[in-house]
Every structure is written in C-alpha cells, then in structure tokens.
N, C-alpha and C. Protein backbone atom coordinates (compact mmCIF):
# COMPACT_ATOMS: atom_id res chain seq x y z
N UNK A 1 -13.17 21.02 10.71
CA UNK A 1 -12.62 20.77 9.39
C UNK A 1 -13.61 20.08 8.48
N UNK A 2 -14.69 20.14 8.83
CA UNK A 2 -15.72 19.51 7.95
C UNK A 2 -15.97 20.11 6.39
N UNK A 3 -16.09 19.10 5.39
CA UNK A 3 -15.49 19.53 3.91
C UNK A 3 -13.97 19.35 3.67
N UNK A 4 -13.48 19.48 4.50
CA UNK A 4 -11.62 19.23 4.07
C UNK A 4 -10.94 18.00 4.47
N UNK A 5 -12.17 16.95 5.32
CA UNK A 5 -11.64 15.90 5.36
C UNK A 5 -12.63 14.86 4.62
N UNK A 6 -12.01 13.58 4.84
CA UNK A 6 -12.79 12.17 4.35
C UNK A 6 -12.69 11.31 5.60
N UNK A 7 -13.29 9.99 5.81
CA UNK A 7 -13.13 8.79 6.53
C UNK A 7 -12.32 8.21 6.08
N UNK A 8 -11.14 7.54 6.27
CA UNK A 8 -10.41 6.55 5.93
C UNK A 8 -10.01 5.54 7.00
N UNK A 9 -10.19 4.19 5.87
CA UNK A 9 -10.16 2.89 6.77
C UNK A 9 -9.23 2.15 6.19
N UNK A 10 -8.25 1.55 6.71
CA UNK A 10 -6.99 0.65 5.70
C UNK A 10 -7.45 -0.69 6.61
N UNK A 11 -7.66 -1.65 6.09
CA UNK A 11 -7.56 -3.04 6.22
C UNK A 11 -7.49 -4.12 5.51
N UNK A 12 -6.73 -4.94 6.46
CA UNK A 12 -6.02 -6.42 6.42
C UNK A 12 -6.41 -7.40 6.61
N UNK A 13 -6.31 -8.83 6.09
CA UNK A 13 -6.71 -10.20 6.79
C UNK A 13 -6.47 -9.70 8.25
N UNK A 14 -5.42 -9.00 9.28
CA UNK A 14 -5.33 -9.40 10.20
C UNK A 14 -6.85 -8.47 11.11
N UNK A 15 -6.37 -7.06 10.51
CA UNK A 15 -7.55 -6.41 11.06
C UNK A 15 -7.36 -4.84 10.50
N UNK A 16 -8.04 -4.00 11.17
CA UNK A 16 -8.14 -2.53 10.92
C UNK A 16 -6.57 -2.15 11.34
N UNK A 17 -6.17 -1.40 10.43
CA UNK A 17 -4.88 -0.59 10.70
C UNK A 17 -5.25 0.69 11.14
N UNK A 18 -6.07 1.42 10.47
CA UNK A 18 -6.59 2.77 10.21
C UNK A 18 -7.47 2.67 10.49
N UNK A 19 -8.53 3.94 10.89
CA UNK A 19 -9.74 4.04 10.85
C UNK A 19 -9.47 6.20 11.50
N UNK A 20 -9.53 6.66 10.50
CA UNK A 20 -9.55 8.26 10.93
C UNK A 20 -9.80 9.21 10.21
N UNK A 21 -9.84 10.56 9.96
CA UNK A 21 -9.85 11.94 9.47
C UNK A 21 -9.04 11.35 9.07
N UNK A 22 -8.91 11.94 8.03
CA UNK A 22 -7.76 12.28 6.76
C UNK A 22 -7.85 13.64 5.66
N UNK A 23 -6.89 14.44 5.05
CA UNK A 23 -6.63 15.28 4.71
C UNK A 23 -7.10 14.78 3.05
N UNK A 24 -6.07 13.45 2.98
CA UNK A 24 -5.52 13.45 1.09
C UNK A 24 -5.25 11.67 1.49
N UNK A 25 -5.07 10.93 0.91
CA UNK A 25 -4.28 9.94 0.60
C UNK A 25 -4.18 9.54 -1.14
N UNK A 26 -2.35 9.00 -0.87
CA UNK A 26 -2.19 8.37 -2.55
C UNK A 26 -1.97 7.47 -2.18
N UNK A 27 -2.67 6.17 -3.18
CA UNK A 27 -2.06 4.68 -3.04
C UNK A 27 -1.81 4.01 -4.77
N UNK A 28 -1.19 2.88 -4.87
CA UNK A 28 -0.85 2.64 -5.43
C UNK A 28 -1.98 1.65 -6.67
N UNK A 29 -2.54 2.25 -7.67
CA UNK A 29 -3.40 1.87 -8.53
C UNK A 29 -2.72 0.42 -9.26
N UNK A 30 -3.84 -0.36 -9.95
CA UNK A 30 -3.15 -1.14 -10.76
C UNK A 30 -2.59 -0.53 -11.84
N UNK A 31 -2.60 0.56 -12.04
CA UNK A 31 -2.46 1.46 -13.59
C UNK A 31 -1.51 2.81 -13.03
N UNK A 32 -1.09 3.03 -11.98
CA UNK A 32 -0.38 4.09 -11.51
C UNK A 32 -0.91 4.53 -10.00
N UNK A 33 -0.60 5.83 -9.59
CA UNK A 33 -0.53 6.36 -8.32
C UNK A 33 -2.02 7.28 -8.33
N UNK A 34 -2.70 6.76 -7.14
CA UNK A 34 -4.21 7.48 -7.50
C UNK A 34 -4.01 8.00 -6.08
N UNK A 35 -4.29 9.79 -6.61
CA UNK A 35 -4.75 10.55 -5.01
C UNK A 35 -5.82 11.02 -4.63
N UNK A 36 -6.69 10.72 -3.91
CA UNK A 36 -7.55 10.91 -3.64
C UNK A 36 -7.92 12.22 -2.30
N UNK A 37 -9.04 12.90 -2.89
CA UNK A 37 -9.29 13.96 -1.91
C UNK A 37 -10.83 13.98 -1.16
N UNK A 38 -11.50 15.07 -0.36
CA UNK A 38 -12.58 15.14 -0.39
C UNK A 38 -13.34 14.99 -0.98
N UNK A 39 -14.93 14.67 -0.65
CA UNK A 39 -15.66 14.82 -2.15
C UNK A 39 -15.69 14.58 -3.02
N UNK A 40 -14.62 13.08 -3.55
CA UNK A 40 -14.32 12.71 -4.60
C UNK A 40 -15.29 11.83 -5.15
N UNK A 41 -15.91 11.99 -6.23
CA UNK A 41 -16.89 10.82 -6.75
C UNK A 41 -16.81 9.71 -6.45
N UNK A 42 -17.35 8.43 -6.49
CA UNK A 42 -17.16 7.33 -6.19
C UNK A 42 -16.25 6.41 -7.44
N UNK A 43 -16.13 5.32 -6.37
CA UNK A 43 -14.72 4.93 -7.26
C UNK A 43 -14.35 3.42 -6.86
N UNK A 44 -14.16 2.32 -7.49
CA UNK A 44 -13.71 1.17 -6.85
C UNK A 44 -12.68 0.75 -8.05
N UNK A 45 -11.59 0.62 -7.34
CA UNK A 45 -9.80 0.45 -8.37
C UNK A 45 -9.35 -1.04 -7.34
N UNK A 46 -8.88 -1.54 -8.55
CA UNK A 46 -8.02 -2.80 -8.14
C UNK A 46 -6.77 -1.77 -7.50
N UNK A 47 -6.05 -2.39 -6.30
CA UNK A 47 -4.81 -1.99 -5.93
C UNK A 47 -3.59 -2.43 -6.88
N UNK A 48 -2.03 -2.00 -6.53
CA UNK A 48 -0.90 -2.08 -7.06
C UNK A 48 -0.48 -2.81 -6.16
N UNK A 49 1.16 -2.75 -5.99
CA UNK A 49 2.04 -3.17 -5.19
C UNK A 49 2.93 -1.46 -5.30
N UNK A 50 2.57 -1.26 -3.50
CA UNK A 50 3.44 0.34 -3.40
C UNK A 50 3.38 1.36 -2.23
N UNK A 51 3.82 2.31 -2.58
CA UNK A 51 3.84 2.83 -0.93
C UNK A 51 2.14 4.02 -1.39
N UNK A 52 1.76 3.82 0.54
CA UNK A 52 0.29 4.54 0.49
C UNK A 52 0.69 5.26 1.20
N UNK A 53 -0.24 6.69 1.03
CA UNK A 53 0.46 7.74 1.59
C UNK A 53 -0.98 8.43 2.31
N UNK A 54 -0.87 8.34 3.63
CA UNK A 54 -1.91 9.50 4.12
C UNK A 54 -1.54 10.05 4.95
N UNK A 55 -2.51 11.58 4.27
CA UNK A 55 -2.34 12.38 5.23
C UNK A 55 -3.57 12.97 6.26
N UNK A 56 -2.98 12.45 7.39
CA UNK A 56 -4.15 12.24 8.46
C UNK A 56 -4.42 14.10 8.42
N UNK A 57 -5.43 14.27 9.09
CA UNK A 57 -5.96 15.97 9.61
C UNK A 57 -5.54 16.11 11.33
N UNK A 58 -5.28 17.29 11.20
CA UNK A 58 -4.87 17.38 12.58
C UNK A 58 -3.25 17.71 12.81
N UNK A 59 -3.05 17.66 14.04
CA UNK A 59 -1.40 17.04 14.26
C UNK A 59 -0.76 16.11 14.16
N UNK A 60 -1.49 14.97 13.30
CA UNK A 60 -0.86 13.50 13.62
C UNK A 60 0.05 13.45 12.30
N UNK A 61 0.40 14.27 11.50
CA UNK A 61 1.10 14.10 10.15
C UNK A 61 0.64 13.31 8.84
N UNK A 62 1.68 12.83 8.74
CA UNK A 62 1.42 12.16 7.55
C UNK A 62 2.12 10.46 7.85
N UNK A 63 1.37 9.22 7.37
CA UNK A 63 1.50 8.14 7.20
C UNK A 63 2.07 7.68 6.27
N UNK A 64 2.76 6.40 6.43
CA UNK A 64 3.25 5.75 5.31
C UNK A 64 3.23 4.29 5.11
N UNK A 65 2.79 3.58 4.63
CA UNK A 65 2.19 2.12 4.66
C UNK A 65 3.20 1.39 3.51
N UNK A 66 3.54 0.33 2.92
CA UNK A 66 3.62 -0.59 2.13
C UNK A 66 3.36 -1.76 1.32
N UNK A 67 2.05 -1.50 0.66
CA UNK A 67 0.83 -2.33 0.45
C UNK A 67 1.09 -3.03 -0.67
N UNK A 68 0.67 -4.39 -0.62
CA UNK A 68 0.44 -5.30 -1.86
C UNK A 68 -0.65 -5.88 -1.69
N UNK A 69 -1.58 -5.33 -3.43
CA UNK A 69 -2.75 -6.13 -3.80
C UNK A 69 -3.46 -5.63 -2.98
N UNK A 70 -5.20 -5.49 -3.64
CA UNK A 70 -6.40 -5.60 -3.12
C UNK A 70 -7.06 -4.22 -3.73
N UNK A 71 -8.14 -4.00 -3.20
CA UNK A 71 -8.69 -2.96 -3.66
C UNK A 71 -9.22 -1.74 -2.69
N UNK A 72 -9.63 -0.92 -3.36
CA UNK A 72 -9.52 0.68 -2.94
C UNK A 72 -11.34 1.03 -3.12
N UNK A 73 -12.47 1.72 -2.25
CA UNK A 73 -13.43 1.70 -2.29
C UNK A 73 -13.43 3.53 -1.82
N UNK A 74 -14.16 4.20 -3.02
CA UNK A 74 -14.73 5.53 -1.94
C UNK A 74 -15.82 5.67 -2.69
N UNK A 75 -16.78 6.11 -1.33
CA UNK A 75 -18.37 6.04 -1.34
C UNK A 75 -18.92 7.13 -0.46
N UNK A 76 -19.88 8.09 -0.46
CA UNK A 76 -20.09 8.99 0.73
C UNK A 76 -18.86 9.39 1.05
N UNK A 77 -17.76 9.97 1.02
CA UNK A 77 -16.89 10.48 1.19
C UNK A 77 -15.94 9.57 2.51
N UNK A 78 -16.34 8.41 2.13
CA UNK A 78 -15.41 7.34 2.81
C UNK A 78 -14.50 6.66 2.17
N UNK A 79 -12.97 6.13 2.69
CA UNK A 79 -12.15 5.68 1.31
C UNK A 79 -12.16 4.29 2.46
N UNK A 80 -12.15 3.14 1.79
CA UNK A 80 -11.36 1.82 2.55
C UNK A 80 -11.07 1.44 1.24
N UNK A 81 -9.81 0.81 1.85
CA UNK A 81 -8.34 -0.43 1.36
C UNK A 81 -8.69 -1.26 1.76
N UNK A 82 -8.76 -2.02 1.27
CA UNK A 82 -8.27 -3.46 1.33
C UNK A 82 -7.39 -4.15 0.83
N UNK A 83 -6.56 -4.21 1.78
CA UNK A 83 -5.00 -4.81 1.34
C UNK A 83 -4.93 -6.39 1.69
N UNK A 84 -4.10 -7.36 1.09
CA UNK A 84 -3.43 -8.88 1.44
C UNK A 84 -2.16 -8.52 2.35
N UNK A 85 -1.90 -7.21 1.94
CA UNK A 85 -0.54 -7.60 3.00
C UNK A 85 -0.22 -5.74 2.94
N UNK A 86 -0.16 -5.52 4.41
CA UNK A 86 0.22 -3.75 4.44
C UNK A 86 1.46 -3.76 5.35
N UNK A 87 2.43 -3.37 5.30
CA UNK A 87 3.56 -3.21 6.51
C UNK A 87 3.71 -1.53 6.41
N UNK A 88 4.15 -1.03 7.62
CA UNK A 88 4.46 0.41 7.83
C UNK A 88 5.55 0.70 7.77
N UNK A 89 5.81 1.93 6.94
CA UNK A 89 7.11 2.19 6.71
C UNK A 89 8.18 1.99 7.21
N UNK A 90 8.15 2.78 8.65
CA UNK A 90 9.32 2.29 9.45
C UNK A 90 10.01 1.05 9.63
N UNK A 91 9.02 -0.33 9.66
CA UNK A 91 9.22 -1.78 9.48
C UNK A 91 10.08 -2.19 8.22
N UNK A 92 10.54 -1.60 7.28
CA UNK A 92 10.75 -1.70 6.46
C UNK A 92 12.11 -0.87 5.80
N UNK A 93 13.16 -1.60 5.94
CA UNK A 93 14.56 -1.52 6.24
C UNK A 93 14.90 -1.52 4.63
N UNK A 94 15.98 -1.52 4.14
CA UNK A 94 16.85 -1.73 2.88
C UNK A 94 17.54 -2.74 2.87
N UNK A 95 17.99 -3.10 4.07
CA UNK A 95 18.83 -4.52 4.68
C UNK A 95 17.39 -5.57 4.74
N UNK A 96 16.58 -5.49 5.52
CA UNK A 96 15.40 -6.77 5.21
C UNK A 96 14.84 -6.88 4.00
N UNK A 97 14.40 -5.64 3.34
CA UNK A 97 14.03 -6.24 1.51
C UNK A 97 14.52 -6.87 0.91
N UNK A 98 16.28 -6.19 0.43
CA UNK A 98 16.82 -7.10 0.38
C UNK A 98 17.32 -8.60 0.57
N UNK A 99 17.19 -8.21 1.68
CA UNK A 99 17.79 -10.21 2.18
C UNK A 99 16.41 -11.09 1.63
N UNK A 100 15.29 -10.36 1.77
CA UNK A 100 14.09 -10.80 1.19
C UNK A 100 14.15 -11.21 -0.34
N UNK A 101 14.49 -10.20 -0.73
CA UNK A 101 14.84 -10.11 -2.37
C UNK A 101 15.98 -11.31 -2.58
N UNK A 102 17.15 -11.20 -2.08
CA UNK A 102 17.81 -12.24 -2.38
C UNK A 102 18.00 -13.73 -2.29
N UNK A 103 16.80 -14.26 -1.11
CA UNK A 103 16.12 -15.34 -0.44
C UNK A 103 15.64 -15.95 -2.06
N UNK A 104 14.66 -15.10 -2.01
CA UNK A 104 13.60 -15.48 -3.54
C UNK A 104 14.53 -15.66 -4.70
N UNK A 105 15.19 -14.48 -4.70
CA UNK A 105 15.99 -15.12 -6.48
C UNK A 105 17.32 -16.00 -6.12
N UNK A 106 17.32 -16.79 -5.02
CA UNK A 106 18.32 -17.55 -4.92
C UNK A 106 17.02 -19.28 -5.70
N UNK A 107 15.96 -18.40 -5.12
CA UNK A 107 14.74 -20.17 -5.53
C UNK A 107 14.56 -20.23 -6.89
N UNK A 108 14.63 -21.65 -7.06
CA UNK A 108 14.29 -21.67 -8.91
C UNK A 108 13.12 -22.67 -8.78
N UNK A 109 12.22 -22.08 -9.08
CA UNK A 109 10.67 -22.85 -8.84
C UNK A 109 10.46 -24.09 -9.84
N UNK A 110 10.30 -25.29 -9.86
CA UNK A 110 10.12 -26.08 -10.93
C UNK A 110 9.02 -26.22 -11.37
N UNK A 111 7.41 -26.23 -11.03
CA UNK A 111 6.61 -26.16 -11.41
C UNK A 111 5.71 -24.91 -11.60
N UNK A 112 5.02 -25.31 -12.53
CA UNK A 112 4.68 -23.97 -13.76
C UNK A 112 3.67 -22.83 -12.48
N UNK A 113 3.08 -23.63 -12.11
CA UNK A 113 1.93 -22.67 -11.18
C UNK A 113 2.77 -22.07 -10.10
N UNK A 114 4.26 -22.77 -9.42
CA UNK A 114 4.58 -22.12 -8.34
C UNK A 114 6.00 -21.41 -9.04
N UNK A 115 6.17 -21.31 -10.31
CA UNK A 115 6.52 -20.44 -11.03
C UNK A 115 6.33 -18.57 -11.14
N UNK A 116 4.69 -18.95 -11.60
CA UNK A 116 4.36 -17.67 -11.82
C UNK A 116 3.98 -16.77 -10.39
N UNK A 117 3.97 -17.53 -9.66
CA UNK A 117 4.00 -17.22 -7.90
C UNK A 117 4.94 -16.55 -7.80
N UNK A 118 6.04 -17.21 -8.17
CA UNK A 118 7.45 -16.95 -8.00
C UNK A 118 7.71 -15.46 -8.59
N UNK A 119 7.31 -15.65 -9.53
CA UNK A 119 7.90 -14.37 -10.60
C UNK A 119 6.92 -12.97 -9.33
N UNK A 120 5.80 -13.65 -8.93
CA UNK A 120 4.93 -12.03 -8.31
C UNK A 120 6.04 -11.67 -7.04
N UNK A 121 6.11 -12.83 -6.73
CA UNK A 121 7.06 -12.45 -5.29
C UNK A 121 7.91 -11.34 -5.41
N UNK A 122 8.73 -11.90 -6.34
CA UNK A 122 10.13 -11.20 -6.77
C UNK A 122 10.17 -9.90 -6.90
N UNK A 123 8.73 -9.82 -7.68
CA UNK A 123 8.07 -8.23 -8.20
C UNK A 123 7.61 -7.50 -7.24
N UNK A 124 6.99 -7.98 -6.34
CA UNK A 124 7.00 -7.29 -5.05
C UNK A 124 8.39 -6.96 -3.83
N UNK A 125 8.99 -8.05 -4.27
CA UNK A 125 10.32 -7.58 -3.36
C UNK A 125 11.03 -6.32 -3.57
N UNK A 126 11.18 -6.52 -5.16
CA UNK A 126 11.64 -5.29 -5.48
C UNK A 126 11.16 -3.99 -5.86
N UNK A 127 10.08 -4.40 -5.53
CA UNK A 127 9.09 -2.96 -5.33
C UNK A 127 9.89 -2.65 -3.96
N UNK A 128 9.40 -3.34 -3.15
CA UNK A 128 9.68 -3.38 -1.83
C UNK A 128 11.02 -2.61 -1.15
N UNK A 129 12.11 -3.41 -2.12
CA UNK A 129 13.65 -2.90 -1.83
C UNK A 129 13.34 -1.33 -2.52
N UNK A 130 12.48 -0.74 -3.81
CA UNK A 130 12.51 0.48 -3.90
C UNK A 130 12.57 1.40 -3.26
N UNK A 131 11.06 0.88 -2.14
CA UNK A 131 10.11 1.57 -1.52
C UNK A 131 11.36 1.95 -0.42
N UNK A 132 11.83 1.23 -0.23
CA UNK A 132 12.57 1.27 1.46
C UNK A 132 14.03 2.52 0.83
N UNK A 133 14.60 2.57 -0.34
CA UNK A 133 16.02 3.33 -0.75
C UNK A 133 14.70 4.63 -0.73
N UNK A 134 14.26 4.88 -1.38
CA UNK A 134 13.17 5.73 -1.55
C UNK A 134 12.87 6.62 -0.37
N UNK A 135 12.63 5.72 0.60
CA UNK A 135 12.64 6.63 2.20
C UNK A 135 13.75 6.99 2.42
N UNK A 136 14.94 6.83 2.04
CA UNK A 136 16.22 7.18 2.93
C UNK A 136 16.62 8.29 2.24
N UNK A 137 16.28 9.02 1.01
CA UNK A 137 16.13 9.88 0.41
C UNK A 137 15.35 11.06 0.74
C-alpha cells in the first residue's frame, strides 16, 4: 500500500496511544475539522476539543479517540498529535459525560483565574456529552 498510506502517531503526557499505517485521519482543528491524507504538504495546527477519527490501513478499521487541546504535526508524510488529554471512544458513555457535565456546572468558581478554567471545563464537557449522543447515532 505504499502511496496510500501515512505514519501516524497520537500522543499523551501518559504515552504513545498510536503509532501505525493509516489510510485518512480527521481531527479536530482550532478553526474546524481538518482531514488529512497522503502526501499532504506540511502542516502544524493548534488542536480543538473533539472526536479524531482514523482510519487505520488494513483490517484493523477505523478508530475513534476524544481529544482535548494540543497540536497536530505532518512532515515527510508523518502525522503526530499531541494531545493533553485523549480518551477512546468506547470509554466514553452519555451517562459519564454527563454526570461529568453536571459535577462542573453544579461549581461556582469564585476567583477570576479559576473562573476562566472553569468556563474551559464546561466547554469541554459538553463537547464531550456531544461526542458520546453522537456515537449512539
């Protein structure tokens, strides 16, 4: 399959998630949904908060991740992520976002810096609670 694939690497503070052939992946831009293919020029994008989508080569299908923040690198026809925080789809219920989601907007932050913290959280939760109704569809 040489020409129809890329390298792709997804990683975390904790460690490598990924490292394989890949077909295509979309992840989530700071500015919208960027898909990336073979051969694609080079490119370095701040990440979003959203679901990443690859599709491995081979029989292994297609992936589904849930990423917030960081950035996106392709060079030589290699793509790495770098994510703060990636969970895999399956991990990721409608019942736990939620309760997640409702944890946070039960908190009323009093100071200004753990405020605007506050407000990202929230924004990611409910990305989060999207992402998860989204799969059940």
């Amino acid at each position: 399959m040489a020409g129809k694939t890329f390298q792709f690497r997804l990683i975390t503070p904790q460690g490598k998630l990924l490292d394989t052939q890949v077909e295509s992946v979309q992840f989530p831009g700071h500015d919208g949904l960027v898909g990336i293919l073979p051969n694609r020029a080079p490119l370095v994008m701040k990440l979003g908060v959203g679901s990443l989508r690859v599709d491995v080569s081979g029989a292994s299908g297609t992936k589904s991740f849930f990423v917030e923040d960081g950035f996106a690198q392709m060079i030589a026809n290699k793509l790495t992520i770098l994510t703060t925080k990636a969970s895999e789809a399956e991990a990721i219920t409608e019942a736990s976002a939620s309760a997640e989601l409702t944890t946070l907007t039960a908190k009323t932050p009093t100071d200004r810096n753990e405020l605007a913290r506050h407000r990202v959280a929230v924004q990611h939760a409910k990305s989060k609670v999207a992402f998860a109704k989204g799969r059940k569809k």
